[in-house]
Each structure stands twice: as structure tokens, then as C-alpha cells.
PDB file of N, CA and C in Angstrom:
ATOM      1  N   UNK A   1     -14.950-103.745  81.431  1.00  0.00           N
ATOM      2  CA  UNK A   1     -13.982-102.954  82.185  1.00  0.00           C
ATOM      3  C   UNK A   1     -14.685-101.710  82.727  1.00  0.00           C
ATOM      4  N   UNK A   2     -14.450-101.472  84.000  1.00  0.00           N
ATOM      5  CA  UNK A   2     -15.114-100.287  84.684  1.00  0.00           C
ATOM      6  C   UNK A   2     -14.881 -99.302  84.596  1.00  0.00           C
ATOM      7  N   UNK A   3     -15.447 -97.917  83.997  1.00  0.00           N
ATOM      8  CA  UNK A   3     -13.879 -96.660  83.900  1.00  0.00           C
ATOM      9  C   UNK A   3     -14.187 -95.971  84.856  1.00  0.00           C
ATOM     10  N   UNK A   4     -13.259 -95.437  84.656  1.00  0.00           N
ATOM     11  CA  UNK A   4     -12.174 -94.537  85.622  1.00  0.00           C
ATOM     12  C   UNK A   4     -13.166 -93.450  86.365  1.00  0.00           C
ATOM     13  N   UNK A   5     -12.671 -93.050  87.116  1.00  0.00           N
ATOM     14  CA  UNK A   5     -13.592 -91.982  87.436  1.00  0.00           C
ATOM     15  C   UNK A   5     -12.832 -90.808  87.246  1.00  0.00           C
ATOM     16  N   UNK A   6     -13.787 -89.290  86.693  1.00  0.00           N
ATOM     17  CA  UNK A   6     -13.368 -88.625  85.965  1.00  0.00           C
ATOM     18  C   UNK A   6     -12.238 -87.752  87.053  1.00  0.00           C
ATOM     19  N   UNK A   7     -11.927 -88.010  87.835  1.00  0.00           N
ATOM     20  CA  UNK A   7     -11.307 -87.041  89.015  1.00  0.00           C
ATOM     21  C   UNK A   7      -9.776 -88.007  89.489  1.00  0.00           C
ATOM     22  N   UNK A   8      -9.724 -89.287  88.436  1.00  0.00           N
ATOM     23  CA  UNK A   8      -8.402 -90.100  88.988  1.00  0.00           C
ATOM     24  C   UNK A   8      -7.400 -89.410  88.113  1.00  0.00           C
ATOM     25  N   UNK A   9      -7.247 -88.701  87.106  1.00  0.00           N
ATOM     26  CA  UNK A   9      -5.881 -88.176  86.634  1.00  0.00           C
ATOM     27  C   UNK A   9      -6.926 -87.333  85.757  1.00  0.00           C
ATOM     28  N   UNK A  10      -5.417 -86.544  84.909  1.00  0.00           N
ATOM     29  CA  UNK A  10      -5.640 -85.227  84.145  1.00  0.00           C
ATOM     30  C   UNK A  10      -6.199 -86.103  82.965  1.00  0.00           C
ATOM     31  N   UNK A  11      -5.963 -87.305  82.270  1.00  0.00           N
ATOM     32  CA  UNK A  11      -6.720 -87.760  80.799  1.00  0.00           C
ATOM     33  C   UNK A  11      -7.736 -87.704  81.206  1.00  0.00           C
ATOM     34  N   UNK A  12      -8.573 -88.154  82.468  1.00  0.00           N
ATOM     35  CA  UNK A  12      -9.538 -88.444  82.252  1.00  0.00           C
ATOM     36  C   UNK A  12     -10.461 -87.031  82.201  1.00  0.00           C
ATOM     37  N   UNK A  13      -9.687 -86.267  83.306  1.00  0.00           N
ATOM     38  CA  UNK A  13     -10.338 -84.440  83.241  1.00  0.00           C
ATOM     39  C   UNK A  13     -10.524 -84.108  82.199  1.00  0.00           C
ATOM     40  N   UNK A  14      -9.496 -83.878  81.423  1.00  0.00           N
ATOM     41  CA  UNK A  14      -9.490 -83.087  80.503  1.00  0.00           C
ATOM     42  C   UNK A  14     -10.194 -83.907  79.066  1.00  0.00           C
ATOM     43  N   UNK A  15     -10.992 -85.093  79.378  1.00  0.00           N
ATOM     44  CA  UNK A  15     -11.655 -86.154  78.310  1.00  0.00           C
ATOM     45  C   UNK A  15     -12.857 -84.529  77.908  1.00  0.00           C
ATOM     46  N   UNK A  16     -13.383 -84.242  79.082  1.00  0.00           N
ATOM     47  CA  UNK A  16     -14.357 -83.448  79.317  1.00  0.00           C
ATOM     48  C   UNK A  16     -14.404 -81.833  78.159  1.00  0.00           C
ATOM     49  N   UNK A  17     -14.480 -81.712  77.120  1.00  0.00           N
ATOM     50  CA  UNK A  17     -14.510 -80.327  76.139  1.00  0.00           C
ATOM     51  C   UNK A  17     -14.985 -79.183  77.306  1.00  0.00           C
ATOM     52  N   UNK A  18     -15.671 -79.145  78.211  1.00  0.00           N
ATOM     53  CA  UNK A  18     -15.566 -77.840  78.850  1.00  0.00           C
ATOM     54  C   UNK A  18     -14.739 -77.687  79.724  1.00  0.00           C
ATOM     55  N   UNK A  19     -14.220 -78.496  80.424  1.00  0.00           N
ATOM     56  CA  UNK A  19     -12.905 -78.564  80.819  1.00  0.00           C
ATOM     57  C   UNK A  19     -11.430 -78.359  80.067  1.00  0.00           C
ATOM     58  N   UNK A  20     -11.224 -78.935  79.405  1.00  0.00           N
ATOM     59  CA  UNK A  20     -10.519 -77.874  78.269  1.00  0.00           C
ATOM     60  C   UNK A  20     -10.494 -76.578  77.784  1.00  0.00           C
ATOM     61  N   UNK A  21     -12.111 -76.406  77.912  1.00  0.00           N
ATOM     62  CA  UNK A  21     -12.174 -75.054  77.668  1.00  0.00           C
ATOM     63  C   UNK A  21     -11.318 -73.672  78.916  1.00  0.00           C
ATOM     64  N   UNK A  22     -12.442 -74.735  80.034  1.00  0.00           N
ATOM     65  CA  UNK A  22     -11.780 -73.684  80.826  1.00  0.00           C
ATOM     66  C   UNK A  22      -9.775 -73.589  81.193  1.00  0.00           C
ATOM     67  N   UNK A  23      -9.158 -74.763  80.745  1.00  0.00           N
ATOM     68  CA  UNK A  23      -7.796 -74.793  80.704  1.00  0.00           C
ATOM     69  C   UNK A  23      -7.469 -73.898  79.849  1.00  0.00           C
ATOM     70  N   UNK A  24      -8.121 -73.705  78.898  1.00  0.00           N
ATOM     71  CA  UNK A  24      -7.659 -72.699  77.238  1.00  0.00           C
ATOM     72  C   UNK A  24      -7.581 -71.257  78.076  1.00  0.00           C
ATOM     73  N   UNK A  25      -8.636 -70.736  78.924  1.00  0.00           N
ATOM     74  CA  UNK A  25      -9.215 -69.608  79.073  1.00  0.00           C
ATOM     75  C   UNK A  25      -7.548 -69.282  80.275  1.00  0.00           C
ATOM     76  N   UNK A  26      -7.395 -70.167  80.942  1.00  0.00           N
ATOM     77  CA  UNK A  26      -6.602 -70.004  82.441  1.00  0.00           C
ATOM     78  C   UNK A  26      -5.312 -69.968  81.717  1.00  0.00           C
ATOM     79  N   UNK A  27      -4.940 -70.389  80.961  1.00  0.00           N
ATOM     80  CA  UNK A  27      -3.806 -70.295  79.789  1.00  0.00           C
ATOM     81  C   UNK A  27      -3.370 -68.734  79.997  1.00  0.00           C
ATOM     82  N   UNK A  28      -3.959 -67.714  80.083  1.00  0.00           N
ATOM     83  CA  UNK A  28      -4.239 -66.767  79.824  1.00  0.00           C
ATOM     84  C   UNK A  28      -3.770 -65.350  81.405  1.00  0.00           C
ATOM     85  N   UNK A  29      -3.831 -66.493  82.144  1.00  0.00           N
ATOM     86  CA  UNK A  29      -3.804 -65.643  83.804  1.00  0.00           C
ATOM     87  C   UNK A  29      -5.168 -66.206  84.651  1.00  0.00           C
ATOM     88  N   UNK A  30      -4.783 -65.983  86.104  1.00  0.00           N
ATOM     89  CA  UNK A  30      -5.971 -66.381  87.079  1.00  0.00           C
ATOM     90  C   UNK A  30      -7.218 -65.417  86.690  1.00  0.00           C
ATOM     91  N   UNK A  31      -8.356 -66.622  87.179  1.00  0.00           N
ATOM     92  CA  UNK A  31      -9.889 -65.723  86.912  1.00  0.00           C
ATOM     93  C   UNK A  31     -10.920 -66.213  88.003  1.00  0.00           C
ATOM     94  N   UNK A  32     -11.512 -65.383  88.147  1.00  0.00           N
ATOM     95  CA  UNK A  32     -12.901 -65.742  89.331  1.00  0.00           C
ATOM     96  C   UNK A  32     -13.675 -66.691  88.635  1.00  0.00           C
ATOM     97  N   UNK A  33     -14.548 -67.545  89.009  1.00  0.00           N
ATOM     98  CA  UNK A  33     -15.450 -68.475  88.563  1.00  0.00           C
ATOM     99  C   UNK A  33     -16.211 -67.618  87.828  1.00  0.00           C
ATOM    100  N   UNK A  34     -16.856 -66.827  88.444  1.00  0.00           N
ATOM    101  CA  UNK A  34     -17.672 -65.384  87.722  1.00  0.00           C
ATOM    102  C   UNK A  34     -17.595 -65.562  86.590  1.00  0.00           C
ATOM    103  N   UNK A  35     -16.256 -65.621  86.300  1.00  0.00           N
ATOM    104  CA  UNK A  35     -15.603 -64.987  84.688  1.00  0.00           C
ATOM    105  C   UNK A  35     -15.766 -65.899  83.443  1.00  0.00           C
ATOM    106  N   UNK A  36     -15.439 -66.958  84.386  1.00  0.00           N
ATOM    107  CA  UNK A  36     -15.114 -68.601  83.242  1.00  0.00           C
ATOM    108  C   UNK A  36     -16.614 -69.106  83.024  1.00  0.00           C
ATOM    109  N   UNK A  37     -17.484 -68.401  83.864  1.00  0.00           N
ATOM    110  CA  UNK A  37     -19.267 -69.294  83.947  1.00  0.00           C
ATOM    111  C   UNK A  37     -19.486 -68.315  82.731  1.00  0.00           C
ATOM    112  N   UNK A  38     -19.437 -67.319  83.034  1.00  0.00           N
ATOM    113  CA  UNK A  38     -19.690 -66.113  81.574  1.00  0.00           C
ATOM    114  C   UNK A  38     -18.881 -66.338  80.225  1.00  0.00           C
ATOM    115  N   UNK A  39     -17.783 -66.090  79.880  1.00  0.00           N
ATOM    116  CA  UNK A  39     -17.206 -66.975  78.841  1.00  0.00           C
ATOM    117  C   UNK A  39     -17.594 -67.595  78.718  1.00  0.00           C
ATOM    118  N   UNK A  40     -17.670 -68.803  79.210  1.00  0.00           N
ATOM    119  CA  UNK A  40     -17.979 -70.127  78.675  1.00  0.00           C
ATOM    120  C   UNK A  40     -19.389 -70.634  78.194  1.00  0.00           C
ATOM    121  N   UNK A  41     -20.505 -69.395  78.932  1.00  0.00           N
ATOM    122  CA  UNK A  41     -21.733 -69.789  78.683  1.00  0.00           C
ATOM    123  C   UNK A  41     -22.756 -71.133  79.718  1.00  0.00           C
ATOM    124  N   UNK A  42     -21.921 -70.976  80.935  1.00  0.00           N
ATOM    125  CA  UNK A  42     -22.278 -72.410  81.236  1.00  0.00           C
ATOM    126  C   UNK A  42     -22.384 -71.463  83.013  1.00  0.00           C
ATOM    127  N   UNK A  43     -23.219 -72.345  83.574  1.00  0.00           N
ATOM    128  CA  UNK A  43     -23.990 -71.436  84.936  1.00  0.00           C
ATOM    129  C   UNK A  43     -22.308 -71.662  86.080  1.00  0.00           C
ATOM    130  N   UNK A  44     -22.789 -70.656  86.664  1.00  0.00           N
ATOM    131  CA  UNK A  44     -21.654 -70.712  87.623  1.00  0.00           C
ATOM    132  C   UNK A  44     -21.273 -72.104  88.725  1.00  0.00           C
ATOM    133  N   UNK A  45     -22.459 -72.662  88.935  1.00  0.00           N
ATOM    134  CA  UNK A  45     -22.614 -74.105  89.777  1.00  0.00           C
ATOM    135  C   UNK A  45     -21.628 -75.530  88.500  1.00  0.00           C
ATOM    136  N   UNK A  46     -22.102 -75.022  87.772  1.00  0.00           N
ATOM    137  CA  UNK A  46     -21.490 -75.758  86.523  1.00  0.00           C
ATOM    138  C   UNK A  46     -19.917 -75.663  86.712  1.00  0.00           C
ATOM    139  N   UNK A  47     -19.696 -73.960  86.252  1.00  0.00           N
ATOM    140  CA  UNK A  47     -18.215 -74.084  86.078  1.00  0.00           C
ATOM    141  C   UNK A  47     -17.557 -74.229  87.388  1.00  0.00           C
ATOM    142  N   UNK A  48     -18.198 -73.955  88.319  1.00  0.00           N
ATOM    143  CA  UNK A  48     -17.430 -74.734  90.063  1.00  0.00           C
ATOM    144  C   UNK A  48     -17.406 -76.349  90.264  1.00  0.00           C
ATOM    145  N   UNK A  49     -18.077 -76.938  89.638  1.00  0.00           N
ATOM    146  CA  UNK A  49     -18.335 -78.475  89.521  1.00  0.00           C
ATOM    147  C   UNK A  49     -16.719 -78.626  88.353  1.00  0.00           C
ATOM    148  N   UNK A  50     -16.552 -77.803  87.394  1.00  0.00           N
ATOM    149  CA  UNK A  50     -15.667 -78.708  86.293  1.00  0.00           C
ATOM    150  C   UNK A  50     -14.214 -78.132  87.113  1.00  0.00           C
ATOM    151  N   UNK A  51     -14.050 -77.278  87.806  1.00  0.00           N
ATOM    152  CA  UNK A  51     -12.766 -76.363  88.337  1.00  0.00           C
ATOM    153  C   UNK A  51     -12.596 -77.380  89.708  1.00  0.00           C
ATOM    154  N   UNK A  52     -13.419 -77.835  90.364  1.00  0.00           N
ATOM    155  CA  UNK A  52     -13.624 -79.155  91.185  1.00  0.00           C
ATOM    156  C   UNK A  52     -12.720 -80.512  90.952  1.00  0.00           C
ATOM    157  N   UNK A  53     -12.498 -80.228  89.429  1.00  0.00           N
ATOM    158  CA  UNK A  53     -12.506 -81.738  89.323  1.00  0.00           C
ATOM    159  C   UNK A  53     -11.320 -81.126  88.582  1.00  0.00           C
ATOM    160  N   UNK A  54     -11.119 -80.183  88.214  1.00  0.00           N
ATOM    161  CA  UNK A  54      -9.577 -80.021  87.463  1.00  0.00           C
ATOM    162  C   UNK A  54      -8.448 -79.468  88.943  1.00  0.00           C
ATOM    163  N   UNK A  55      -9.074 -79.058  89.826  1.00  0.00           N
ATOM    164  CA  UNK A  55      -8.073 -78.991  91.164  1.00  0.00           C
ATOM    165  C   UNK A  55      -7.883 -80.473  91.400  1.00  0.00           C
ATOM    166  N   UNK A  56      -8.495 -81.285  91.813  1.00  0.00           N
ATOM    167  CA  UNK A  56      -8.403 -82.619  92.163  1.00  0.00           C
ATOM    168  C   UNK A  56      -7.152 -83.297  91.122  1.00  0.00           C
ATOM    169  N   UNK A  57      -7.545 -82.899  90.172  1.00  0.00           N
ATOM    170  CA  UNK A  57      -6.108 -83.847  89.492  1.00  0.00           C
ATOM    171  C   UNK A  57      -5.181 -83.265  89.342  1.00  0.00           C
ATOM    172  N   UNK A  58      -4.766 -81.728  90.000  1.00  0.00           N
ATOM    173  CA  UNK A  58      -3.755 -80.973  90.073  1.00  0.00           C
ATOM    174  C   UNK A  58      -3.401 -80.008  88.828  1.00  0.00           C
ATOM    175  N   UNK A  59      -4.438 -79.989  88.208  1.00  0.00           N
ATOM    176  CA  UNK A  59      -4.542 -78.910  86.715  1.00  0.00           C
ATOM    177  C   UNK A  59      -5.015 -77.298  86.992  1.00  0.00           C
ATOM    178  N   UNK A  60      -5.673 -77.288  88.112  1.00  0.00           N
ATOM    179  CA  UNK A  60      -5.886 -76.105  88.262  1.00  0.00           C
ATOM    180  C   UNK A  60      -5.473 -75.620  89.729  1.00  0.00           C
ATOM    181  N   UNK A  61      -5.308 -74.504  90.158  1.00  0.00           N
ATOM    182  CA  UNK A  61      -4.793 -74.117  91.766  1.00  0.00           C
ATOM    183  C   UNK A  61      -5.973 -72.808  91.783  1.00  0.00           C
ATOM    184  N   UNK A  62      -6.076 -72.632  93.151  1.00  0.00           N
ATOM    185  CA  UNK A  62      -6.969 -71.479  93.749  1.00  0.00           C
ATOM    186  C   UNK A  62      -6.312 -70.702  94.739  1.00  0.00           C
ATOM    187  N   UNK A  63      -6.872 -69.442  94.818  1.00  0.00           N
ATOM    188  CA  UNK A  63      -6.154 -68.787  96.276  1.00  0.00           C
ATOM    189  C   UNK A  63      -7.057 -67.935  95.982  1.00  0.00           C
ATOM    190  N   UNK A  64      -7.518 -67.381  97.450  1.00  0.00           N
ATOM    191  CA  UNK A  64      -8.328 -66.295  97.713  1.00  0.00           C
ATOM    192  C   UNK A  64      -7.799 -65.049  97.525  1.00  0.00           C
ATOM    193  N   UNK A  65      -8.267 -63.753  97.199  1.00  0.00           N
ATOM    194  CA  UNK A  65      -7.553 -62.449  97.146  1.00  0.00           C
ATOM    195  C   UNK A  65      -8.729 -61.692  97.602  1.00  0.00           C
ATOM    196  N   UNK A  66      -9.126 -61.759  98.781  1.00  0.00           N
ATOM    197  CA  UNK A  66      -9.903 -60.827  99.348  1.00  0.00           C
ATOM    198  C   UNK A  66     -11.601 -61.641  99.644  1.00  0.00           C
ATOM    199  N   UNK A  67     -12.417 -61.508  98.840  1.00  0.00           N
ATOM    200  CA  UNK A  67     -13.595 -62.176  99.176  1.00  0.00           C
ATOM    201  C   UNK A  67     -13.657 -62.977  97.987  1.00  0.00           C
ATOM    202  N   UNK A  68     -12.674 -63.158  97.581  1.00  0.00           N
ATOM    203  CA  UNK A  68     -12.799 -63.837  95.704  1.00  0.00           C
ATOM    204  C   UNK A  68     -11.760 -64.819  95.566  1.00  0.00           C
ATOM    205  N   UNK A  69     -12.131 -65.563  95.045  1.00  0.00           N
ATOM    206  CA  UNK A  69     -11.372 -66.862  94.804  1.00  0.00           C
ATOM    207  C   UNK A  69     -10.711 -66.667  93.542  1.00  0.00           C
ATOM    208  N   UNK A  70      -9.747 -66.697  92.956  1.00  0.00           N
ATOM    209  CA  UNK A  70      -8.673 -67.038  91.637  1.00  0.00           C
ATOM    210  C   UNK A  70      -8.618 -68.222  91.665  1.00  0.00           C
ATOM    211  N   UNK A  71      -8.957 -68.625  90.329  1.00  0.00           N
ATOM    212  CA  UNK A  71      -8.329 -69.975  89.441  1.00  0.00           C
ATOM    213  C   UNK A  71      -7.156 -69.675  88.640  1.00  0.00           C
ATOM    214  N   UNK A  72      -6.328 -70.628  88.495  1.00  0.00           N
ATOM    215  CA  UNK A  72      -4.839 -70.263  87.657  1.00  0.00           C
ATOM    216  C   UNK A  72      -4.971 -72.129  87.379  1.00  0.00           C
ATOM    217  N   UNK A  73      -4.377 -71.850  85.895  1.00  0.00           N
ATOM    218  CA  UNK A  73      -3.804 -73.345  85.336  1.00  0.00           C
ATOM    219  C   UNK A  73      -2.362 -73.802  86.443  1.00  0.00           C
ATOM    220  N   UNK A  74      -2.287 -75.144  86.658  1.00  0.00           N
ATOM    221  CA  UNK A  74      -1.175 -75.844  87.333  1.00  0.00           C
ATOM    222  C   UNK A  74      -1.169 -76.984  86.002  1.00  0.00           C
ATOM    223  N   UNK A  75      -0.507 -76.148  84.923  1.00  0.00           N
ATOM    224  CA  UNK A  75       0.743 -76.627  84.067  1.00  0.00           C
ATOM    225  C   UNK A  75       1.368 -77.857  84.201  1.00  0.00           C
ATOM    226  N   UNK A  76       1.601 -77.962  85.619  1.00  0.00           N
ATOM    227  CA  UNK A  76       2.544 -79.346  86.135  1.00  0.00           C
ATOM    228  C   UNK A  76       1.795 -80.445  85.944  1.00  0.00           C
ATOM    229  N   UNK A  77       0.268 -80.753  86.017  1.00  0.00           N
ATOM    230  CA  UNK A  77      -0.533 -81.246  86.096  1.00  0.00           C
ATOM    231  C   UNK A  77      -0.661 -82.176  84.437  1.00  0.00           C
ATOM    232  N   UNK A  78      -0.712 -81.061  83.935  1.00  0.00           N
ATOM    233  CA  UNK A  78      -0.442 -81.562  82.407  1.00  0.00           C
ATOM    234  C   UNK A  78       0.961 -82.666  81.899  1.00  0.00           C
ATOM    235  N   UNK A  79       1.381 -83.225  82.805  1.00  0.00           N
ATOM    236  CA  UNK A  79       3.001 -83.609  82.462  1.00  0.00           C
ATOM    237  C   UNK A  79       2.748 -85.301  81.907  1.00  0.00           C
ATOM    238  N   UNK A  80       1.839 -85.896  82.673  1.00  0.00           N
ATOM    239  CA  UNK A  80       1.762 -87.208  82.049  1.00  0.00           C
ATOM    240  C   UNK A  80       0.861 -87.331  80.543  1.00  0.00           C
ATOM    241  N   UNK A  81       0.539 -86.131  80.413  1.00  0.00           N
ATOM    242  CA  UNK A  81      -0.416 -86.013  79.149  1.00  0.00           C
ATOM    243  C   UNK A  81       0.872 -85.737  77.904  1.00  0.00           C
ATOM    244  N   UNK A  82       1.665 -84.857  78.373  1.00  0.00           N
ATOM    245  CA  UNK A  82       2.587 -84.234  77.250  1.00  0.00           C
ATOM    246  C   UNK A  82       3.742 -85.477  77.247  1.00  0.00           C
ATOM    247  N   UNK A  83       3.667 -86.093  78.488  1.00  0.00           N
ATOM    248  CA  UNK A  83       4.629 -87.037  77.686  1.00  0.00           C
ATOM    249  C   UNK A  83       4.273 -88.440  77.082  1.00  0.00           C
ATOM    250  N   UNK A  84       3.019 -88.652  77.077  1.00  0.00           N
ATOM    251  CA  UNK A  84       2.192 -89.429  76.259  1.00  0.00           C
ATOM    252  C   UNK A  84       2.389 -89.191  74.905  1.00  0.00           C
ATOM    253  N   UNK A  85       1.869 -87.913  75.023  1.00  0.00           N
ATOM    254  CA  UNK A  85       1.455 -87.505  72.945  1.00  0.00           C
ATOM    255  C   UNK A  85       2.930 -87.425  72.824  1.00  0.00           C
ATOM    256  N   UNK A  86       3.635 -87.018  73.545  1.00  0.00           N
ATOM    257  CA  UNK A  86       5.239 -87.199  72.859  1.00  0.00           C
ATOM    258  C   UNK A  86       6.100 -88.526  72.233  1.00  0.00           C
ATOM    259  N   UNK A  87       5.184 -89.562  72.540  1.00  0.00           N
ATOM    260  CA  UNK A  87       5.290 -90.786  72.104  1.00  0.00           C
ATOM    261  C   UNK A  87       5.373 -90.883  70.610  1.00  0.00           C
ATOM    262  N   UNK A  88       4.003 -90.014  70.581  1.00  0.00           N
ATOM    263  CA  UNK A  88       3.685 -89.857  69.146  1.00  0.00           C
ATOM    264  C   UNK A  88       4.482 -88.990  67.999  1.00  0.00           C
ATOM    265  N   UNK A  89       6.043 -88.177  68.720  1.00  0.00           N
ATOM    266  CA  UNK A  89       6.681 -87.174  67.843  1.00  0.00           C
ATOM    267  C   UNK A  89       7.417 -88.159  66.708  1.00  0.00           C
ATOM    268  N   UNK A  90       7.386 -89.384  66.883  1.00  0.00           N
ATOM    269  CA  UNK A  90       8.309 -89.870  65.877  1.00  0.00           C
ATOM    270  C   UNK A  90       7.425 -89.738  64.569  1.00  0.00           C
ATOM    271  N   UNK A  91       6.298 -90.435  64.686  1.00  0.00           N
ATOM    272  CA  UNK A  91       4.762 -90.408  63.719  1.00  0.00           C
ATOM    273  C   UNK A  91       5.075 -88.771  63.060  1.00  0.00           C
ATOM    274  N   UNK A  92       4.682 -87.981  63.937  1.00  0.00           N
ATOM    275  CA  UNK A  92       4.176 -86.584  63.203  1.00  0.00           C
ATOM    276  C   UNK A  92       5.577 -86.139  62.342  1.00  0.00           C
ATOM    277  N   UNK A  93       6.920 -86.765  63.124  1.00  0.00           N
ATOM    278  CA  UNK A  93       8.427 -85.656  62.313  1.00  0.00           C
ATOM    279  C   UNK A  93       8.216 -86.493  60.917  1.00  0.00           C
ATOM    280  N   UNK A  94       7.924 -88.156  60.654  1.00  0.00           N
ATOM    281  CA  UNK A  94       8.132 -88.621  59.829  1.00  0.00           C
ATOM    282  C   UNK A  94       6.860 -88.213  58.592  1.00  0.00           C
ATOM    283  N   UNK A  95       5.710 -87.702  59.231  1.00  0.00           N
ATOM    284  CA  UNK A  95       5.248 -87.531  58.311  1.00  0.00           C
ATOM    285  C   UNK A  95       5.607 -86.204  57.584  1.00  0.00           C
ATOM    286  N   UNK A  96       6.343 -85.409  58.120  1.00  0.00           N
ATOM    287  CA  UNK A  96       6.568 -84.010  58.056  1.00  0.00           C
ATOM    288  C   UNK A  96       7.379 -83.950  57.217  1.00  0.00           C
ATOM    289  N   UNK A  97       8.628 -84.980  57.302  1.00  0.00           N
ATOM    290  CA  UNK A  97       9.727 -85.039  56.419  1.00  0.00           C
ATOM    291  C   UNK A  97       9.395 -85.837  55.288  1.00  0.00           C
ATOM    292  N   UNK A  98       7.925 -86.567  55.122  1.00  0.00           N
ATOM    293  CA  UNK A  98       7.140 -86.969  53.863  1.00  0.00           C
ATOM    294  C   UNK A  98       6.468 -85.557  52.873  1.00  0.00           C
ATOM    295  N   UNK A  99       6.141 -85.456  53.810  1.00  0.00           N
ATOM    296  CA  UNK A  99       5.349 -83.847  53.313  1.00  0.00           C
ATOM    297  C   UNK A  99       6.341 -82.321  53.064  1.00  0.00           C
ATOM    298  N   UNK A 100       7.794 -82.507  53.625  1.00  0.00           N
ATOM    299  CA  UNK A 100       8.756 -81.822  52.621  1.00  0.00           C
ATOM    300  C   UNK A 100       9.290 -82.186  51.723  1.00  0.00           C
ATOM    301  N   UNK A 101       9.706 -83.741  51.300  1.00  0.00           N
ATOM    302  CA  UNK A 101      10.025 -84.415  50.450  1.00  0.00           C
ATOM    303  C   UNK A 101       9.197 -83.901  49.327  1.00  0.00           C
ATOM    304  N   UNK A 102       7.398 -83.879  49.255  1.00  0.00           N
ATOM    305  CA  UNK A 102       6.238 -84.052  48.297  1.00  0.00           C
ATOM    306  C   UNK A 102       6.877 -82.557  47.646  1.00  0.00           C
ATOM    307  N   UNK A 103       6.793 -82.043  48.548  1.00  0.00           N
ATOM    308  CA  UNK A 103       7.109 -80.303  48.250  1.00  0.00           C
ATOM    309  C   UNK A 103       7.882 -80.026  47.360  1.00  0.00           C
ATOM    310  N   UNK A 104       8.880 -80.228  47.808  1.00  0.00           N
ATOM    311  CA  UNK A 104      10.366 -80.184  47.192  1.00  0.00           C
ATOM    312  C   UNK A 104      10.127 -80.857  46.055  1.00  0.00           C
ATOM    313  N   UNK A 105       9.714 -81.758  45.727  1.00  0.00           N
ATOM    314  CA  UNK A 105       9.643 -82.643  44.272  1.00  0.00           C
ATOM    315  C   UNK A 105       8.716 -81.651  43.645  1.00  0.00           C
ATOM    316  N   UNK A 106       7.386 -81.199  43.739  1.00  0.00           N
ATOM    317  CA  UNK A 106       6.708 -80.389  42.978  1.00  0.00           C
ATOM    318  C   UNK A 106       7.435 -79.335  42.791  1.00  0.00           C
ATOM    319  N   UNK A 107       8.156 -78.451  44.029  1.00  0.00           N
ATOM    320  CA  UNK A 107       8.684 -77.305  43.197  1.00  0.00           C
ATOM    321  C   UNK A 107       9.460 -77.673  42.001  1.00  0.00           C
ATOM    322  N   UNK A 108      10.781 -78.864  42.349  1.00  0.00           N
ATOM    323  CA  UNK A 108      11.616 -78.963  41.061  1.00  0.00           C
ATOM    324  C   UNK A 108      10.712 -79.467  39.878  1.00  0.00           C
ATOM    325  N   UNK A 109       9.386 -79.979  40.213  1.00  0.00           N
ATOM    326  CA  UNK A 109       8.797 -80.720  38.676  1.00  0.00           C
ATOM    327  C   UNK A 109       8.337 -79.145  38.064  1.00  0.00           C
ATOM    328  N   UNK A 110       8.087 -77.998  38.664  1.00  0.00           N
ATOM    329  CA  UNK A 110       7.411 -76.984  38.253  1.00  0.00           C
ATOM    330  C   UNK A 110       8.590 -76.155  37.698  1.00  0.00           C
ATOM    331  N   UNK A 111       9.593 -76.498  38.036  1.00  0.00           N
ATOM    332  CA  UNK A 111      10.630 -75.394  37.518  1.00  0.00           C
ATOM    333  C   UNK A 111      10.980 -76.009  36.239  1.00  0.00           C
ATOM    334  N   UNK A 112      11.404 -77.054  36.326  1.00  0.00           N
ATOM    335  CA  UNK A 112      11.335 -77.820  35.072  1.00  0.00           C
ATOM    336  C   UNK A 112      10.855 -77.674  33.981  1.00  0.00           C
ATOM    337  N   UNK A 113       9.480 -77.482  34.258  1.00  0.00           N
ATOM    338  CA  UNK A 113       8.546 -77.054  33.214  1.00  0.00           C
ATOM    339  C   UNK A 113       8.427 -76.100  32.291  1.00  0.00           C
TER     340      UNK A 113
END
């Protein structure tokens, strides 16, 4: 099977850990490339290559403010991802309500005591 190429949707973007990263950072408010190449530790050609590919799948937006470009997270972008792992809320509540059950039994075995 052939995969995907990394620029056809947000799973495959965000497969990428520095791409994430820079989603973590934009979380935060718009930033110049400048900013996210420094944070991140990674050359500015770099972080314009990963902001490339997170506009393309609609995760990130740009607008100029003078001679400078802003990056800002596009949130919306994220929507087929969140309702994926939401698949998974039945899994995590049931284990949760395993893991208050455990609780609850140790406190009463400890009071007991």
C-alpha cells in the first residue's frame, strides 16, 4: 500500500513531532517564523517547510502585518482528528469508572482496618 502524502490531511501532518510542536507553540497566539525556528531549535527554511505543509491541510493560517508574516493555529483543521480519538471516549470513561471502582474499594478496605 502506497502512503499518503504528508500534505493530504491533518493525520498525516501532524504524524510529524515537529509539527506538533509547532501546533503546541501557536496554541498560544500568532508568531513570525523567526520565532517558531528559535523555539523550536530547528533553522528557519525548516520551520517554513513544516508551516507549508500545516497551511495546506488547513491547520495553520497566515496574514501579513507589515513586512512580517503571522502564523496562527486553524483549530478547524483539527476536527477530523478530534472526532476520531472521540471514538475512543467509550474505552477511556470505562476504564475510568474501573479505576474509581479500585479506589473506592481500597479506601473502604483501609477504613476497615
Amino acid at each position: 500500500m502506497a502512503r499518503a502524502a504528508t500534505t493530504s490531511d491533518a493525520f498525516n501532518a501532524i504524524a510529524e513531532p515537529q509539527r506538533r510542536d509547532i501546533l503546541a507553540l501557536l496554541r498560544a497566539g500568532e508568531r513570525p517564523v523567526t520565532d517558531l525556528a528559535q523555539e523550536l531549535g530547528m533553522s528557519q527554511p525548516g520551520a517554513s517547510k513544516h508551516l507549508r505543509v500545516l497551511r495546506e491541510v488547513g491547520l495553520v493560517r497566515v496574514r501579513g502585518v507589515g513586512k512580517q508574516r503571522l502564523y496562527g493555529l486553524d483549530a478547524r483543521g483539527l476536527r477530523p482528528v478530534h472526532e476520531w480519538v472521540g471514538g475512543f471516549e467509550r474505552f477511556w470513561n470505562e476504564s475510568f469508572d474501573r479505576l474509581d471502582t479500585y479506589v473506592q474499594d481500597l479506601k473502604q478496605t483501609r477504613q476497615e482496618e
